[in-house]
Protein backbone atom coordinates (compact mmCIF):
# COMPACT_ATOMS: atom_id res chain seq x y z
CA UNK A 1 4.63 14.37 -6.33
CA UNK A 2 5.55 17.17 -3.82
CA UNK A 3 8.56 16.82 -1.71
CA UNK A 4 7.77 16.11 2.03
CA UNK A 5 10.49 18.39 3.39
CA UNK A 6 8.30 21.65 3.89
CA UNK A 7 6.13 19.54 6.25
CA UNK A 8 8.79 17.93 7.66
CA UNK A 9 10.52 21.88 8.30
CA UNK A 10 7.58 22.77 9.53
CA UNK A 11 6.42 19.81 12.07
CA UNK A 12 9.81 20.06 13.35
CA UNK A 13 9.08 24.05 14.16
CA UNK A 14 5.94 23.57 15.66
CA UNK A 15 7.37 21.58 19.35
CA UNK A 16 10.14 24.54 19.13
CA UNK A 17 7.43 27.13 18.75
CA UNK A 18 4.71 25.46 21.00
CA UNK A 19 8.00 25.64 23.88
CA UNK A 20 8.71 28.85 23.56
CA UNK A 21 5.04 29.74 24.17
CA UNK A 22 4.94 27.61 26.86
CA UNK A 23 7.75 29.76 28.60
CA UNK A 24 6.74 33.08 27.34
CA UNK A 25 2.86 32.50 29.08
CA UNK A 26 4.84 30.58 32.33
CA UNK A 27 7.16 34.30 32.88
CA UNK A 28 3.63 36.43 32.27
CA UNK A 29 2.02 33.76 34.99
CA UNK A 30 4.86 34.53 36.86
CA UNK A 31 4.82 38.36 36.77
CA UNK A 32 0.96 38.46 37.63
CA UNK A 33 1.92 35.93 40.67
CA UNK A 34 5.15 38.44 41.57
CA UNK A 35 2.72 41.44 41.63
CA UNK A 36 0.18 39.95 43.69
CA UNK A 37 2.16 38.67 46.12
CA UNK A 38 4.07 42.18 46.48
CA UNK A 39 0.56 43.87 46.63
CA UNK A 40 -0.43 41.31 49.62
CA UNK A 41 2.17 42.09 51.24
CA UNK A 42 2.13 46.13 50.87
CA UNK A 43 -1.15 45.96 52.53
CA UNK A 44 -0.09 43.68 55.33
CA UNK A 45 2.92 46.01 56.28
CA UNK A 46 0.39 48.76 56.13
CA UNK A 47 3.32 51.24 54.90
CA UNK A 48 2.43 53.94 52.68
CA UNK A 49 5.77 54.11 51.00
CA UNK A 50 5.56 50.52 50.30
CA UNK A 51 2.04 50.47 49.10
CA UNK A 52 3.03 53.11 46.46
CA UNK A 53 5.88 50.94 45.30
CA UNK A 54 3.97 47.89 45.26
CA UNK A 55 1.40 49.24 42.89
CA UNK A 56 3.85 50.51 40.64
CA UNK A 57 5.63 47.14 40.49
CA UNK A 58 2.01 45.50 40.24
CA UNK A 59 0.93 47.84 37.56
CA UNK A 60 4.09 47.34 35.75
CA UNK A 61 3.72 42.97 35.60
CA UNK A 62 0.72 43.34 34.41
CA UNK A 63 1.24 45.62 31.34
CA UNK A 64 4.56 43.16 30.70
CA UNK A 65 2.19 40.02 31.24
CA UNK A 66 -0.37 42.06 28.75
CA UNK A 67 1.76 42.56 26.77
CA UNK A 68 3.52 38.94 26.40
CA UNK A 69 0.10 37.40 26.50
CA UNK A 70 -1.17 39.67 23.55
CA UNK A 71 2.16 38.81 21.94
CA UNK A 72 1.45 35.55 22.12
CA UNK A 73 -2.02 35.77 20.48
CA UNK A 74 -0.95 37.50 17.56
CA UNK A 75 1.63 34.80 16.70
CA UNK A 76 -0.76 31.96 17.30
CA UNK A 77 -2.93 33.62 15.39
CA UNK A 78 -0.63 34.21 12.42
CA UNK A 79 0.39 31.08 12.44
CA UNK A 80 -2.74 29.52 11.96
CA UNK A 81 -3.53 31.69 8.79
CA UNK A 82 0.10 30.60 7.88
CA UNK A 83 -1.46 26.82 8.36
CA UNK A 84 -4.45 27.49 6.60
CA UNK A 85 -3.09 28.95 4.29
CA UNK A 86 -0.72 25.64 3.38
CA UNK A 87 -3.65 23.42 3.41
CA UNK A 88 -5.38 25.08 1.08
CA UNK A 89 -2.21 25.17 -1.13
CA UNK A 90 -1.59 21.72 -0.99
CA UNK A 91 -5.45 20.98 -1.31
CA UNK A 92 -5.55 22.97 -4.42
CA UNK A 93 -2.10 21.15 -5.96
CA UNK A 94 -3.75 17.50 -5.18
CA UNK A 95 -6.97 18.73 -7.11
CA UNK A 96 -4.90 20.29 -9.91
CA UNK A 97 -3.18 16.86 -9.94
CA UNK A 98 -6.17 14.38 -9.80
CA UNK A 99 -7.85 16.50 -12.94
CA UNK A 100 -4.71 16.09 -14.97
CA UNK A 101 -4.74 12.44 -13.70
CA UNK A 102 -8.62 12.64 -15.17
CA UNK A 103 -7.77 14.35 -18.00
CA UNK A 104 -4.97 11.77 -19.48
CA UNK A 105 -6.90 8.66 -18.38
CA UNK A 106 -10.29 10.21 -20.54
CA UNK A 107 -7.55 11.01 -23.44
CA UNK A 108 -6.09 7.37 -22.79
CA UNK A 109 -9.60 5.64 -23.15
CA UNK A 110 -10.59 7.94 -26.15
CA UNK A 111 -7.57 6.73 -28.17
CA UNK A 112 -8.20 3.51 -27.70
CA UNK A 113 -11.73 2.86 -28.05
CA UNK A 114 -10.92 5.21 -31.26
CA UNK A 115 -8.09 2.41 -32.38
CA UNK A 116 -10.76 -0.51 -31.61
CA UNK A 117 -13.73 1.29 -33.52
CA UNK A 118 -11.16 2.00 -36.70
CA UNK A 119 -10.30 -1.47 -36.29
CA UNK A 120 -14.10 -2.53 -36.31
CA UNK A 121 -14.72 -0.45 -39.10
CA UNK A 122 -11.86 -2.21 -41.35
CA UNK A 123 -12.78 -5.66 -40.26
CA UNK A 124 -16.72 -4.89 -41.18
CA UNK A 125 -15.81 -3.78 -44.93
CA UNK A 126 -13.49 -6.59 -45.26
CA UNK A 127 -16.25 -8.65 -44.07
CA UNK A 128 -18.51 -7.25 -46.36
CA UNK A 129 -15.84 -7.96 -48.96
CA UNK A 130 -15.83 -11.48 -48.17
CA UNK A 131 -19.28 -12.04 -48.26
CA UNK A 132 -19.97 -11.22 -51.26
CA UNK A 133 -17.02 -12.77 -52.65
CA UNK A 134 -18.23 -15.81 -51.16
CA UNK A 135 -21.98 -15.45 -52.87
CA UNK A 136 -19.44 -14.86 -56.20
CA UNK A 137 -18.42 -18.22 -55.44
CA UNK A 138 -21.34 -20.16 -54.43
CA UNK A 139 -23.03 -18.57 -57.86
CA UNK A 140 -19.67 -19.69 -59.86
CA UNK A 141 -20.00 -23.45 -58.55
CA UNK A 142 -23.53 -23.42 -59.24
CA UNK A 143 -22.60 -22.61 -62.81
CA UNK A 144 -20.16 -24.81 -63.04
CA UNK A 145 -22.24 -27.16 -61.37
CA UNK A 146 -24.41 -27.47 -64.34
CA UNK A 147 -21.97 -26.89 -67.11
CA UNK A 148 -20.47 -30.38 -66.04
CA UNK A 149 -24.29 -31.80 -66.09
CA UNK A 150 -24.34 -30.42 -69.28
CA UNK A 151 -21.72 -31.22 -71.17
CA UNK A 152 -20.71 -34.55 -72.14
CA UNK A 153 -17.66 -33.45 -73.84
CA UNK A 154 -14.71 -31.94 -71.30
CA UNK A 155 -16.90 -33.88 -67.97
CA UNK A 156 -13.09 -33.48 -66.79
CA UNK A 157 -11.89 -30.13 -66.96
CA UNK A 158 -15.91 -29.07 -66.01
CA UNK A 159 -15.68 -31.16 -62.80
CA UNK A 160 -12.17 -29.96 -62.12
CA UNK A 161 -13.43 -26.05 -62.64
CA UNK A 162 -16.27 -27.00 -60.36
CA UNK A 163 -13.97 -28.47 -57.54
CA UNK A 164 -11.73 -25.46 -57.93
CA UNK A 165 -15.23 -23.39 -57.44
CA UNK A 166 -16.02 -25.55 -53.70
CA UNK A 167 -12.48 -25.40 -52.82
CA UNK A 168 -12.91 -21.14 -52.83
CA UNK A 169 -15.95 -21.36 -51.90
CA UNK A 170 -15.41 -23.30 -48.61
CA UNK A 171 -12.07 -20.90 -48.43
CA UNK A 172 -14.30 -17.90 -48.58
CA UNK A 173 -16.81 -19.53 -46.00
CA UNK A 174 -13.35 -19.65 -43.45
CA UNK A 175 -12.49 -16.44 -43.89
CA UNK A 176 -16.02 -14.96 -43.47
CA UNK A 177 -16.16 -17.18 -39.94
CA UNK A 178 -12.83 -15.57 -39.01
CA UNK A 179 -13.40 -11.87 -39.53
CA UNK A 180 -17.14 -12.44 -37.61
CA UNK A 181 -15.02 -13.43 -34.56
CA UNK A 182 -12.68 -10.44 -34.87
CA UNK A 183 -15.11 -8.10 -35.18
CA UNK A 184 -16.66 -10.36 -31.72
CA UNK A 185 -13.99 -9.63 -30.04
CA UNK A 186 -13.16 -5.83 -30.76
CA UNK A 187 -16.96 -5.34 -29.81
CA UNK A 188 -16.20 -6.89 -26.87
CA UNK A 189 -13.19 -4.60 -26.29
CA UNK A 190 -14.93 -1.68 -27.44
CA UNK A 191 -17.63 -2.29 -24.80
CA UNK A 192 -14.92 -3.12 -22.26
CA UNK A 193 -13.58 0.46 -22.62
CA UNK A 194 -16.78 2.38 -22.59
CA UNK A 195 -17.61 0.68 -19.67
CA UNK A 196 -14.33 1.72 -18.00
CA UNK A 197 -14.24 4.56 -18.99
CA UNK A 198 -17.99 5.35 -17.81
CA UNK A 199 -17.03 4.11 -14.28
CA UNK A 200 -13.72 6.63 -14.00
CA UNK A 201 -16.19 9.13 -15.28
CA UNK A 202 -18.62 8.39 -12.03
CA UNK A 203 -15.48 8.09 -9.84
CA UNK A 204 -13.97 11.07 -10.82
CA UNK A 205 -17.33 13.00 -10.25
């Protein structure tokens, strides 16, 4: 963030400089009043001598009031480019800064909708994974199933392979539900970061 103090310098120069203007156009005021009133008054005392003088002095204020007058324009004019020139400084530093501030917010959404969609992508094979595990496992307690209809000899160790079989079979069923949700709720993420990040896109535009 840039430091105040240059504008605080400068607003503090400003009443100093706006004063001495103030006094330099008030003494060239001054000098054209001065010469006027000598000139009115050379040509009420009708005197040649003083006539003479009084144009001299008259012609002399107003060079000096041209002079501090046209002195005066060229620093007011100076210091506006000086002020323009500052604004469009400063202007150019806030835009620099707001498309960095862009910049690491698009980088900032990118990583993570990359970490959600990696995550997505693991949770879908495991899924997979589990599925068909879990057909493995409704096919294996159909098998054993009928093995224990079967067989009339070992009814005991068939029904306890085929209660093994449901017991991973229901287990497989649980953990199929639970990676379905996960993967819900990444999506859900996923689509909660696009969306931000399409709405900082339209801001930032």
């Amino acid at each position: 963030m840039p430091s105040p103090q240059p504008h605080q310098s400068q607003a503090s120069r400003t009443p100093a400089r706006r004063r001495q203007r103030s006094t330099r156009l008030v003494v060239a005021v001054g000098l054209l009043a001065l010469a006027t009133v000598i000139v009115i008054g050379a040509l009420a005392s009708s005197s040649a001598g003083f006539t003479a003088v009084a144009a001299v002095v008259a012609v002399l204020a107003g060079a000096a009031a041209t002079r501090i007058t046209h002195s005066e324009l060229m620093v007011a004019r100076r210091e506006a480019a000086q002020d323009r020139a500052a604004q469009a400084q400063e202007y150019r530093a806030l835009t620099e800064r707001r498309t960095a501030e862009s910049a690491a917010f698009a980088a900032d959404m990118k990583r993570k909708i990359s970490d959600r969609e990696e995550a997505l992508d693991v949770l879908e094979r495991a899924l997979s994974s589990a599925q068909k595990n879990a057909a493995e496992q409704t096919l294996k307690r159909g098998q054993e199933a009928r093995r224990a209809a079967a067989a009339e000899q070992g009814r005991a160790a068939a029904e306890q392979g085929r209660d093994d079989a449901e017991t991973r079979a229901a287990e497989a069923i649980v953990t199929v539900a639970e990676l379905e949700s996960e993967i819900d709720v990444l999506r859900s993420e996923v689509e909660a970061l696009h969306a931000a990040a399409a709405r900082r896109g339209h801001r930032s535009a």
